[in-house]
PDB file of N, CA and C in Angstrom:
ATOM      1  N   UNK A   1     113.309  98.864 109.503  1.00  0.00           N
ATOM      2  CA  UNK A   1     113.347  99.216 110.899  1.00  0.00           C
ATOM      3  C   UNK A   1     112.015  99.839 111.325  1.00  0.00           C
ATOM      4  N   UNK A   2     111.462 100.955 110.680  1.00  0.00           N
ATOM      5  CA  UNK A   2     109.962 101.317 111.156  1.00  0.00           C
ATOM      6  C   UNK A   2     109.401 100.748 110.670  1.00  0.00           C
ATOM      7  N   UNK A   3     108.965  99.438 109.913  1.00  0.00           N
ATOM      8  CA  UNK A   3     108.177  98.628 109.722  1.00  0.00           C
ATOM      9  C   UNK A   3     108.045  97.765 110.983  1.00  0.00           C
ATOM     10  N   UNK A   4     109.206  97.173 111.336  1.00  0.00           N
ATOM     11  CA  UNK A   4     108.922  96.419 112.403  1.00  0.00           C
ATOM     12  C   UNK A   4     108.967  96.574 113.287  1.00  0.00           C
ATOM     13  N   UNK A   5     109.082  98.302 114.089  1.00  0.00           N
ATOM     14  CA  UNK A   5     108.695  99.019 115.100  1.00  0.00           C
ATOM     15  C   UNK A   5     107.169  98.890 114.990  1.00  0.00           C
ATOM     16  N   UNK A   6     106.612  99.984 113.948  1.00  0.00           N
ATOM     17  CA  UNK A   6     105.208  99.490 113.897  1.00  0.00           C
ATOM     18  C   UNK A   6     104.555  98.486 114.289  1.00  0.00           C
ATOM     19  N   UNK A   7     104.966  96.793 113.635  1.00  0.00           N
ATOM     20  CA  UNK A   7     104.760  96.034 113.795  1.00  0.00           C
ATOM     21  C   UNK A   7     104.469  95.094 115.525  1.00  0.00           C
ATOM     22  N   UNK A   8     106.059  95.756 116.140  1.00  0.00           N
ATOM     23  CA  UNK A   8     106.030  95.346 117.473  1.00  0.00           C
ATOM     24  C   UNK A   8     104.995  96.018 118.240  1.00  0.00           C
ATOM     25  N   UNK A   9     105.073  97.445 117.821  1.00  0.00           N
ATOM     26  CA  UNK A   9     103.971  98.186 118.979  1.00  0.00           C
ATOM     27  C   UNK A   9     102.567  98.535 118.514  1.00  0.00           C
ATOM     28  N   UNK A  10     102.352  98.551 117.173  1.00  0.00           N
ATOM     29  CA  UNK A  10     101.305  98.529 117.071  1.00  0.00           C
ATOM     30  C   UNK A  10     100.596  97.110 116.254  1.00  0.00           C
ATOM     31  N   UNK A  11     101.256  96.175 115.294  1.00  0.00           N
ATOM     32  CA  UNK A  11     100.397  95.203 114.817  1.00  0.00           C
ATOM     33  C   UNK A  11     100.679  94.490 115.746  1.00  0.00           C
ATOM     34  N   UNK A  12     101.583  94.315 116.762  1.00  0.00           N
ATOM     35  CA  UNK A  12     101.245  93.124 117.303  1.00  0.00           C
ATOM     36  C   UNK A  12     102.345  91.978 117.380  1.00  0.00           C
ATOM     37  N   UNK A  13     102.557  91.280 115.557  1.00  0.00           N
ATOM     38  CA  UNK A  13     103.107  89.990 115.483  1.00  0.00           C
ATOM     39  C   UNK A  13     102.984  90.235 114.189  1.00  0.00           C
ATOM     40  N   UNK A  14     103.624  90.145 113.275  1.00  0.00           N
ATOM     41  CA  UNK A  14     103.452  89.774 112.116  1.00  0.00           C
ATOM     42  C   UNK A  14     102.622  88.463 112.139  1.00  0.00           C
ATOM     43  N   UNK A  15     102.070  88.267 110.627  1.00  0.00           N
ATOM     44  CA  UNK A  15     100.853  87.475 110.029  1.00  0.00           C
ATOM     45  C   UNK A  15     102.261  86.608 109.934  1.00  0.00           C
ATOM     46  N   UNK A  16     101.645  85.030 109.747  1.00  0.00           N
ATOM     47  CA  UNK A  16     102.758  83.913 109.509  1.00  0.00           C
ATOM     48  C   UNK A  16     103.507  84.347 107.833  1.00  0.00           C
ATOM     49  N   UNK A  17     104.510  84.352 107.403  1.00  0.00           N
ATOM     50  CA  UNK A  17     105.046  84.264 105.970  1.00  0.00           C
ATOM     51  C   UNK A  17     103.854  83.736 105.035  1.00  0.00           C
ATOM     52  N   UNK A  18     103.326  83.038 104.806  1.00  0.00           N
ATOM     53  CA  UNK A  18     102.017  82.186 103.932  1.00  0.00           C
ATOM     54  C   UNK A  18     100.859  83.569 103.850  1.00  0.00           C
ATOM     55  N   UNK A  19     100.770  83.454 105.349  1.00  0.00           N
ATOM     56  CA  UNK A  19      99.663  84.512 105.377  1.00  0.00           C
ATOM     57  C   UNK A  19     100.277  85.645 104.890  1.00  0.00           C
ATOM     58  N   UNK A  20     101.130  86.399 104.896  1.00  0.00           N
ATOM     59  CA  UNK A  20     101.857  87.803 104.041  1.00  0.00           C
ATOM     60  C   UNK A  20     102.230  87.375 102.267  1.00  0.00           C
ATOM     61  N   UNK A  21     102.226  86.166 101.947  1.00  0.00           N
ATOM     62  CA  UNK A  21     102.208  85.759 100.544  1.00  0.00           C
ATOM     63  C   UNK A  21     101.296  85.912  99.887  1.00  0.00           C
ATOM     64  N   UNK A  22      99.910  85.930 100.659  1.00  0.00           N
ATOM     65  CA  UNK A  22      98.758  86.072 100.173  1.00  0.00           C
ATOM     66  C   UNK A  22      98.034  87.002 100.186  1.00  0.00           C
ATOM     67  N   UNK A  23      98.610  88.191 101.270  1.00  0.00           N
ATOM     68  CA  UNK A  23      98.245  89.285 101.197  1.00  0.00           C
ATOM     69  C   UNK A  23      99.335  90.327 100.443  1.00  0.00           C
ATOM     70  N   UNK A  24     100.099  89.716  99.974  1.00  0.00           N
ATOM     71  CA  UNK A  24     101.107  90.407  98.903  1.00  0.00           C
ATOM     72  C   UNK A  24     100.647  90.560  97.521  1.00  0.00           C
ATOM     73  N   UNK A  25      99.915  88.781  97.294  1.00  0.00           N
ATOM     74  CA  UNK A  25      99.409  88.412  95.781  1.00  0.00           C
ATOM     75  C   UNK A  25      97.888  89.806  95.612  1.00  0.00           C
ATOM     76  N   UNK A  26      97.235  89.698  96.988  1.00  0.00           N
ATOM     77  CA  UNK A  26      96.197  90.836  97.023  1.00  0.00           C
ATOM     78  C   UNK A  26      96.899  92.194  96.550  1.00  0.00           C
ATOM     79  N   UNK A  27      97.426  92.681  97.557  1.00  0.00           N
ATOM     80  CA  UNK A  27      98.103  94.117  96.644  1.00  0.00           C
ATOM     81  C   UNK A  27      98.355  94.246  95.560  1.00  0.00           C
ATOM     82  N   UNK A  28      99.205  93.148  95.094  1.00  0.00           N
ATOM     83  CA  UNK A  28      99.701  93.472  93.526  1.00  0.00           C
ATOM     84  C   UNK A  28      98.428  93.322  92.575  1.00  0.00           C
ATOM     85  N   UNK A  29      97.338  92.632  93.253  1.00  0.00           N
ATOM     86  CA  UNK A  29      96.299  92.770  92.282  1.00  0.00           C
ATOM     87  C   UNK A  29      95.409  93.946  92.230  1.00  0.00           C
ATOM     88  N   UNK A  30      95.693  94.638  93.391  1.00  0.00           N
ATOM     89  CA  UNK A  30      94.992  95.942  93.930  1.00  0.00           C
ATOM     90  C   UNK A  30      96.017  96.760  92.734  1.00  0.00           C
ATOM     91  N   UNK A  31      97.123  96.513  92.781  1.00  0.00           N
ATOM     92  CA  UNK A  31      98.363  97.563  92.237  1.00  0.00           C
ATOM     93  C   UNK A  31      98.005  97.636  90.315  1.00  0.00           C
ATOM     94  N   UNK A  32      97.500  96.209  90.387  1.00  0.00           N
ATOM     95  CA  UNK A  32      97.209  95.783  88.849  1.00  0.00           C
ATOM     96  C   UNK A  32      96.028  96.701  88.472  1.00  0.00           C
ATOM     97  N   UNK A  33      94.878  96.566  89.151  1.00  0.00           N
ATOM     98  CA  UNK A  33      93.786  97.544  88.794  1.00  0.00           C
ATOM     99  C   UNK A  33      94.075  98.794  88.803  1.00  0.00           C
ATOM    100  N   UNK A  34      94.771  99.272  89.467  1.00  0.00           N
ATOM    101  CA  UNK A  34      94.881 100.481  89.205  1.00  0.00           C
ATOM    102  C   UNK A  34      95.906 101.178  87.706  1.00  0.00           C
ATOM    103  N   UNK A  35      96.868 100.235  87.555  1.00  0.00           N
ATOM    104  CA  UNK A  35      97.372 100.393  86.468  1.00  0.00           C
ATOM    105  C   UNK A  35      97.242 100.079  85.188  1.00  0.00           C
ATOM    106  N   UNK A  36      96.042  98.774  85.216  1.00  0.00           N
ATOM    107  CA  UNK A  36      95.184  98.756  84.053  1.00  0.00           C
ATOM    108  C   UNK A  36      94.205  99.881  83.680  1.00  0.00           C
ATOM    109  N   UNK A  37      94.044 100.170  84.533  1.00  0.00           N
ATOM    110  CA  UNK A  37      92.682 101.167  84.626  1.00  0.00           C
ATOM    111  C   UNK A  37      92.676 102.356  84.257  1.00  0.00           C
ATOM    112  N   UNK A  38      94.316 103.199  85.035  1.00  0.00           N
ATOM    113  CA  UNK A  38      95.028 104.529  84.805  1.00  0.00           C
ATOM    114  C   UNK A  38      95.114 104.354  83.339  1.00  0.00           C
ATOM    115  N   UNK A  39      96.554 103.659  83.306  1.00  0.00           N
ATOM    116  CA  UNK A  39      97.290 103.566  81.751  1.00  0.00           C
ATOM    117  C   UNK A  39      97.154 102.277  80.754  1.00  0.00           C
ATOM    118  N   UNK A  40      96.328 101.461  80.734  1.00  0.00           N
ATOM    119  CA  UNK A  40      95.605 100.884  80.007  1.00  0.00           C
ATOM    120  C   UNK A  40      94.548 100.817  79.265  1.00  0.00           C
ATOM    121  N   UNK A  41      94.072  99.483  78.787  1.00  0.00           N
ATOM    122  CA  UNK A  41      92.915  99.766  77.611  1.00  0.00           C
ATOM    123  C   UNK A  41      91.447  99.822  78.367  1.00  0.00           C
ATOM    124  N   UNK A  42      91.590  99.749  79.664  1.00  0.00           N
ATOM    125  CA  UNK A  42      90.365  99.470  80.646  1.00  0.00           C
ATOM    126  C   UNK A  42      89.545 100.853  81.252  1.00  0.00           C
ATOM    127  N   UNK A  43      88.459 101.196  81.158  1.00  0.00           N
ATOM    128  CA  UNK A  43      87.909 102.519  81.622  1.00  0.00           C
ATOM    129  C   UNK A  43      87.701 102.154  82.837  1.00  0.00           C
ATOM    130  N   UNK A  44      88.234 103.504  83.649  1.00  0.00           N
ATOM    131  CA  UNK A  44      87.943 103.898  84.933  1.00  0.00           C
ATOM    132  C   UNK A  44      86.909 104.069  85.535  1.00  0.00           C
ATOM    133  N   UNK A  45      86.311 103.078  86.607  1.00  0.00           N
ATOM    134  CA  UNK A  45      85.187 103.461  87.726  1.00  0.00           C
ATOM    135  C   UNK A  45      85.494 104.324  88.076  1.00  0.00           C
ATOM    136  N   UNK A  46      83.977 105.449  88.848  1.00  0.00           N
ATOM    137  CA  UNK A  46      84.875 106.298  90.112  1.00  0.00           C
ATOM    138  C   UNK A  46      85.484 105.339  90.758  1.00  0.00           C
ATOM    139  N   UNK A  47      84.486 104.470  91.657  1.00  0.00           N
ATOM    140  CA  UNK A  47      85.730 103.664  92.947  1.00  0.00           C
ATOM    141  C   UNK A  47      87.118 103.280  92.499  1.00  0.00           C
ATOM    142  N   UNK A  48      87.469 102.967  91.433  1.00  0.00           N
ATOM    143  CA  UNK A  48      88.972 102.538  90.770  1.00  0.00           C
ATOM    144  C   UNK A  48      89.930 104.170  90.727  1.00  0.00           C
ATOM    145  N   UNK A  49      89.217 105.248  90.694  1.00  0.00           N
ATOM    146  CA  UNK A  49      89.918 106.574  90.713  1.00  0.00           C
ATOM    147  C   UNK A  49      90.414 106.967  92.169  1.00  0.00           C
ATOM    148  N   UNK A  50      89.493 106.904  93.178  1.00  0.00           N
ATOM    149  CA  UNK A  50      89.657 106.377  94.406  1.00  0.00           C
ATOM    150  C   UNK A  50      91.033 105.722  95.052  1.00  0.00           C
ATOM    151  N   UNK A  51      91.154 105.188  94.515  1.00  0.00           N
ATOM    152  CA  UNK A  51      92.517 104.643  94.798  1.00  0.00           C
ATOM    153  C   UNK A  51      93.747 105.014  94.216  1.00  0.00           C
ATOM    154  N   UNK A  52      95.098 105.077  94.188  1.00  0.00           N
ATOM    155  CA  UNK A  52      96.278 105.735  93.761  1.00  0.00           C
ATOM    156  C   UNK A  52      97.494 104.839  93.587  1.00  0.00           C
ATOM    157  N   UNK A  53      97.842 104.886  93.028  1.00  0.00           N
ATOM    158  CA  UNK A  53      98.984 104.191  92.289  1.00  0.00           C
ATOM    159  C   UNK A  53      99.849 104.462  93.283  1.00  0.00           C
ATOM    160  N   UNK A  54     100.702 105.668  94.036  1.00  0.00           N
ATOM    161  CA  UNK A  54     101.247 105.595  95.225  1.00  0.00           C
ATOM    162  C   UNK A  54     100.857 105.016  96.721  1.00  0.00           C
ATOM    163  N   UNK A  55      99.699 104.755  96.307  1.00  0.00           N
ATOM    164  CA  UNK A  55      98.866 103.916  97.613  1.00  0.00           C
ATOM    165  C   UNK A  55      99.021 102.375  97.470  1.00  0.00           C
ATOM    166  N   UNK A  56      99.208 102.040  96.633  1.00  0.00           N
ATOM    167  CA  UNK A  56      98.886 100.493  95.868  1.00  0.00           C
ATOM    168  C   UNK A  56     100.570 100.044  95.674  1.00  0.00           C
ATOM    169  N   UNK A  57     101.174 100.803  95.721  1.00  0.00           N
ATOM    170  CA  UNK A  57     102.534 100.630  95.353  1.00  0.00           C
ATOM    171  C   UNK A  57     103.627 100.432  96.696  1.00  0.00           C
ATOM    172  N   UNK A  58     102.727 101.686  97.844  1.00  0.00           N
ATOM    173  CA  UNK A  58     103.593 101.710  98.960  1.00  0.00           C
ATOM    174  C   UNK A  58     102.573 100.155  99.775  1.00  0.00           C
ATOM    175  N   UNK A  59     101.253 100.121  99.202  1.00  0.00           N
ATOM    176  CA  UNK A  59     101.067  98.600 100.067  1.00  0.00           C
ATOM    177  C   UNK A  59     102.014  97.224  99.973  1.00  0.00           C
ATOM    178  N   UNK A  60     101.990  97.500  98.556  1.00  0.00           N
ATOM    179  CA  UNK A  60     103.044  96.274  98.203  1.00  0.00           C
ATOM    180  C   UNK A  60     104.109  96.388  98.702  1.00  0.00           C
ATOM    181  N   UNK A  61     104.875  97.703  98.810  1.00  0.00           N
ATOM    182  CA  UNK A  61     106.161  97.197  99.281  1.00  0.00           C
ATOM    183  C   UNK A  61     106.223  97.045 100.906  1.00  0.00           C
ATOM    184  N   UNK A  62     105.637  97.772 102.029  1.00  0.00           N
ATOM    185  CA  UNK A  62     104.895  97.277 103.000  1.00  0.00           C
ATOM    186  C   UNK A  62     105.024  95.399 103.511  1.00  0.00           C
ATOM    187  N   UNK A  63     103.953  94.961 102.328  1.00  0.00           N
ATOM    188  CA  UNK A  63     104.156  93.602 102.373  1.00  0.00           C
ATOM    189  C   UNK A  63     105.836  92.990 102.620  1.00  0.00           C
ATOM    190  N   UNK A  64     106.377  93.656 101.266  1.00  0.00           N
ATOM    191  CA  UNK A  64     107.653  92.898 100.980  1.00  0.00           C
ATOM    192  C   UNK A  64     108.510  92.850 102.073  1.00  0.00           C
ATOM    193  N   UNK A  65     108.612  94.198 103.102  1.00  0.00           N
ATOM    194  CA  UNK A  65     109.148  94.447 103.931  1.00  0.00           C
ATOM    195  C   UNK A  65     109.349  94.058 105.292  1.00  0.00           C
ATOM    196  N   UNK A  66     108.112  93.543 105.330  1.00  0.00           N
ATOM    197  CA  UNK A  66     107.208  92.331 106.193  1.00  0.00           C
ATOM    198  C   UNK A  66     107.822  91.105 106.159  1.00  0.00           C
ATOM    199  N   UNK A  67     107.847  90.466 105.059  1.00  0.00           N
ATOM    200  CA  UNK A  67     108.039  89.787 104.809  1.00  0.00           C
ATOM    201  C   UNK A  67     109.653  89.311 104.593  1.00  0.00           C
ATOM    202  N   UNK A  68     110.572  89.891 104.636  1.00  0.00           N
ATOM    203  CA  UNK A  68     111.522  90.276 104.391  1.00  0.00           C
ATOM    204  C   UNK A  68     112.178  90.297 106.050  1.00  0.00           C
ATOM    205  N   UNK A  69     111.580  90.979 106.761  1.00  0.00           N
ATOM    206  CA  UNK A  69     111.847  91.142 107.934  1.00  0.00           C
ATOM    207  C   UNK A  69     111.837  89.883 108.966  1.00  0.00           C
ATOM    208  N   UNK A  70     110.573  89.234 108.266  1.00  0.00           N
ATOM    209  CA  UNK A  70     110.303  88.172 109.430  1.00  0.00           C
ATOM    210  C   UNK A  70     111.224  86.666 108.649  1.00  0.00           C
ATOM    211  N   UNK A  71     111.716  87.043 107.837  1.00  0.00           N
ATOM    212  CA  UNK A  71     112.777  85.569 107.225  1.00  0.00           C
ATOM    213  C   UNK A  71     114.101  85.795 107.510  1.00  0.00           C
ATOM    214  N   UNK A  72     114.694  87.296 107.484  1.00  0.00           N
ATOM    215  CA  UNK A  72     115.948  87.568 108.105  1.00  0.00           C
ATOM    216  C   UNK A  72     116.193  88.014 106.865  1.00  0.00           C
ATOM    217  N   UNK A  73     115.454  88.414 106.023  1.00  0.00           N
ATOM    218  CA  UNK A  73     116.359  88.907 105.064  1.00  0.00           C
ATOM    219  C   UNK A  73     116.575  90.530 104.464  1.00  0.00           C
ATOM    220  N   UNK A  74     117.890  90.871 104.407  1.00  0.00           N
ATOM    221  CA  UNK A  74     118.622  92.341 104.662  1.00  0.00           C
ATOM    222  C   UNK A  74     118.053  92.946 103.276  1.00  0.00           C
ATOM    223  N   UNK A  75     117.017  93.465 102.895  1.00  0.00           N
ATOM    224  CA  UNK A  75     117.034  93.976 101.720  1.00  0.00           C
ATOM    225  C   UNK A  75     118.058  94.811 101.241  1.00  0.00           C
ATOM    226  N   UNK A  76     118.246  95.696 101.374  1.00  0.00           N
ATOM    227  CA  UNK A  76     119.722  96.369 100.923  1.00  0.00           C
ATOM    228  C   UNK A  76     120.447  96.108 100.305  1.00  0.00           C
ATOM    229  N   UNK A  77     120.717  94.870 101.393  1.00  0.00           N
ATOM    230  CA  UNK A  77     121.976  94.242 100.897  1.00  0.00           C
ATOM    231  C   UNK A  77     121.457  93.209  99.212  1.00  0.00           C
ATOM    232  N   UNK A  78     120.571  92.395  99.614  1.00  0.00           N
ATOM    233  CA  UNK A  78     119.780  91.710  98.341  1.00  0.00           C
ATOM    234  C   UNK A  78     119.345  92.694  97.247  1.00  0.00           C
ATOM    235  N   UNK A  79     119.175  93.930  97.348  1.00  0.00           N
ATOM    236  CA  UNK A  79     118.573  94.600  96.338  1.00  0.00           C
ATOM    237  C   UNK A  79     120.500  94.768  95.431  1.00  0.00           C
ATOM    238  N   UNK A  80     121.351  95.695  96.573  1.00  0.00           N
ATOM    239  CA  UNK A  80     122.564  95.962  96.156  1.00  0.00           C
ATOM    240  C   UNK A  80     122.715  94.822  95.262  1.00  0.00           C
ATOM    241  N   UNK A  81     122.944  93.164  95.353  1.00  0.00           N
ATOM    242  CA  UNK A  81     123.322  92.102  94.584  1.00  0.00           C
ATOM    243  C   UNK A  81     122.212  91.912  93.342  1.00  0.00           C
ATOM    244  N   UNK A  82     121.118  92.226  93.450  1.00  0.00           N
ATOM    245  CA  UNK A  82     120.343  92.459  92.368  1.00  0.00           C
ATOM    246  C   UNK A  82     120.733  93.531  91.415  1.00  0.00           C
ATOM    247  N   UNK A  83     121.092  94.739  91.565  1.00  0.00           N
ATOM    248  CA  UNK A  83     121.458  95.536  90.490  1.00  0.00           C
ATOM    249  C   UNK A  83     123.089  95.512  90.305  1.00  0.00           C
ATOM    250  N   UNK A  84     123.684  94.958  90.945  1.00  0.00           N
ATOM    251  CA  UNK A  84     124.687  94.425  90.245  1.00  0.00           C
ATOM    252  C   UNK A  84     124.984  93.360  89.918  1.00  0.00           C
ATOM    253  N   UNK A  85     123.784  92.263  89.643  1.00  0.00           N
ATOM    254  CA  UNK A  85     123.650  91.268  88.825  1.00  0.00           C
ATOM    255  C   UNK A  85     123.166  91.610  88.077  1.00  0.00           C
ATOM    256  N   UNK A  86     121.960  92.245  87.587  1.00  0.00           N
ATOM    257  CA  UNK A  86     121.370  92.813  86.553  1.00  0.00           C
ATOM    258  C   UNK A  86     122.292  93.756  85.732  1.00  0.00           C
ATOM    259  N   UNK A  87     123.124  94.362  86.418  1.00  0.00           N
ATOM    260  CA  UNK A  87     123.833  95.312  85.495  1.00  0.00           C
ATOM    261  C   UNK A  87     124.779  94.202  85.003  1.00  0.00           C
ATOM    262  N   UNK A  88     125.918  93.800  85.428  1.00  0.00           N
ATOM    263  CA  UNK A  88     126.880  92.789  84.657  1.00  0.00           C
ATOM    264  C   UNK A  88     126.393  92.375  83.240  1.00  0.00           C
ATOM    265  N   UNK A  89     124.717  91.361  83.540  1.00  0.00           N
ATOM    266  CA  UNK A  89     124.203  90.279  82.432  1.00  0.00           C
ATOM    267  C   UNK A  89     123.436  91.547  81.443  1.00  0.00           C
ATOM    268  N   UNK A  90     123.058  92.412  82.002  1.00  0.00           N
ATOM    269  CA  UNK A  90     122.453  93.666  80.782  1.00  0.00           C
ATOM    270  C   UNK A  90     123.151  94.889  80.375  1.00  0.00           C
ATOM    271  N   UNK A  91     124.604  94.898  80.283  1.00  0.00           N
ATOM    272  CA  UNK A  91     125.070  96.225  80.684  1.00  0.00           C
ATOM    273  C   UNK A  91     125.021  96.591  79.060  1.00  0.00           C
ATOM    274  N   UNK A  92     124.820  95.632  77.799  1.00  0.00           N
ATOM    275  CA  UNK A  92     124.500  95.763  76.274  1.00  0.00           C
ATOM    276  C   UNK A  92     123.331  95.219  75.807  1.00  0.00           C
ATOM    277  N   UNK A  93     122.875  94.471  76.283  1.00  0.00           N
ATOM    278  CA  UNK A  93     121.112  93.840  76.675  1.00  0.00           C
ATOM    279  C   UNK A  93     120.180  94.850  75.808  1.00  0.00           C
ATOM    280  N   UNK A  94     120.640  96.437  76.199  1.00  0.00           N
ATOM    281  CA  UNK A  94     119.323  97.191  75.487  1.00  0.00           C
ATOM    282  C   UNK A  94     119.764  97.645  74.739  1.00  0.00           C
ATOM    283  N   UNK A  95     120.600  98.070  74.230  1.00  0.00           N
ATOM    284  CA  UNK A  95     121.384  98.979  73.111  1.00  0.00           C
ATOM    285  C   UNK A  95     120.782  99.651  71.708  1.00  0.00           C
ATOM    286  N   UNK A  96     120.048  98.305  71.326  1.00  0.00           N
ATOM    287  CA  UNK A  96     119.007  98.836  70.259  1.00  0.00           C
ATOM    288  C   UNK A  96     117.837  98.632  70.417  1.00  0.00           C
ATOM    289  N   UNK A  97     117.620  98.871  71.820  1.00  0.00           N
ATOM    290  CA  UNK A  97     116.187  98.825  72.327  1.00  0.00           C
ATOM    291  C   UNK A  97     115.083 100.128  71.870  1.00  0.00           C
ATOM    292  N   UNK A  98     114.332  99.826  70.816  1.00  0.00           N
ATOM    293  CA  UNK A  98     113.181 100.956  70.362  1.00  0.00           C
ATOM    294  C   UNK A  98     112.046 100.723  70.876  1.00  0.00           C
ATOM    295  N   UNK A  99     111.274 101.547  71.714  1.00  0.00           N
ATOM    296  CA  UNK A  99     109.632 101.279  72.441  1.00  0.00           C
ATOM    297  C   UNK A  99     108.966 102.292  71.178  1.00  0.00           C
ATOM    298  N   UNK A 100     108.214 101.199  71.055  1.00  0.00           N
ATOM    299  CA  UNK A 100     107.073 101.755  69.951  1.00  0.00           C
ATOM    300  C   UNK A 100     105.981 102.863  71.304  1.00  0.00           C
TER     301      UNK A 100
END
């Protein structure tokens, strides 16, 4: 809902779906550097410190929301059927799950 308030009064129009696919694939690659960089094997630029993992994270979902909005589709409701599809097919899935 305040996404696409924003959207009406201040962007304007949403970008076509294609065009928000591609500026989605951008974020997550924005989202990627930063998490290679933080907690990976990759050393940190300043400019890569610069940026924030809560910044890179709320762009992406931004996108999704966008995007989401302009196809008709109710996230909520799709997320709700996602974790209770995921729970059903994994509810023993991890059981002897050890992270090195």
């Amino acid at each position: 809902m305040q996404v696409d308030r924003w959207i009406q009064e201040i962007g304007k129009a949403y970008f076509p779906p294609l065009a928000n696919m591609a500026i989605l694939t951008e974020e997550v690659g924005e989202l990627a550097r930063v998490i290679v960089r933080c907690y990976g094997p990759q050393i940190a630029k300043k400019s890569d410190l610069e940026r924030n993992l809560e910044e890179e994270l709320a762009d992406v979902l931004w996108v999704v929301v966008c995007l989401a909005n302009q196809t008709g589709v109710d996230l909520t409701e799709a997320f709700r059927k996602t974790l209770q599809k995921k729970t059903e097919r994994d509810k023993n899935r991890f059981n002897n799950l050890t992270i090195q």
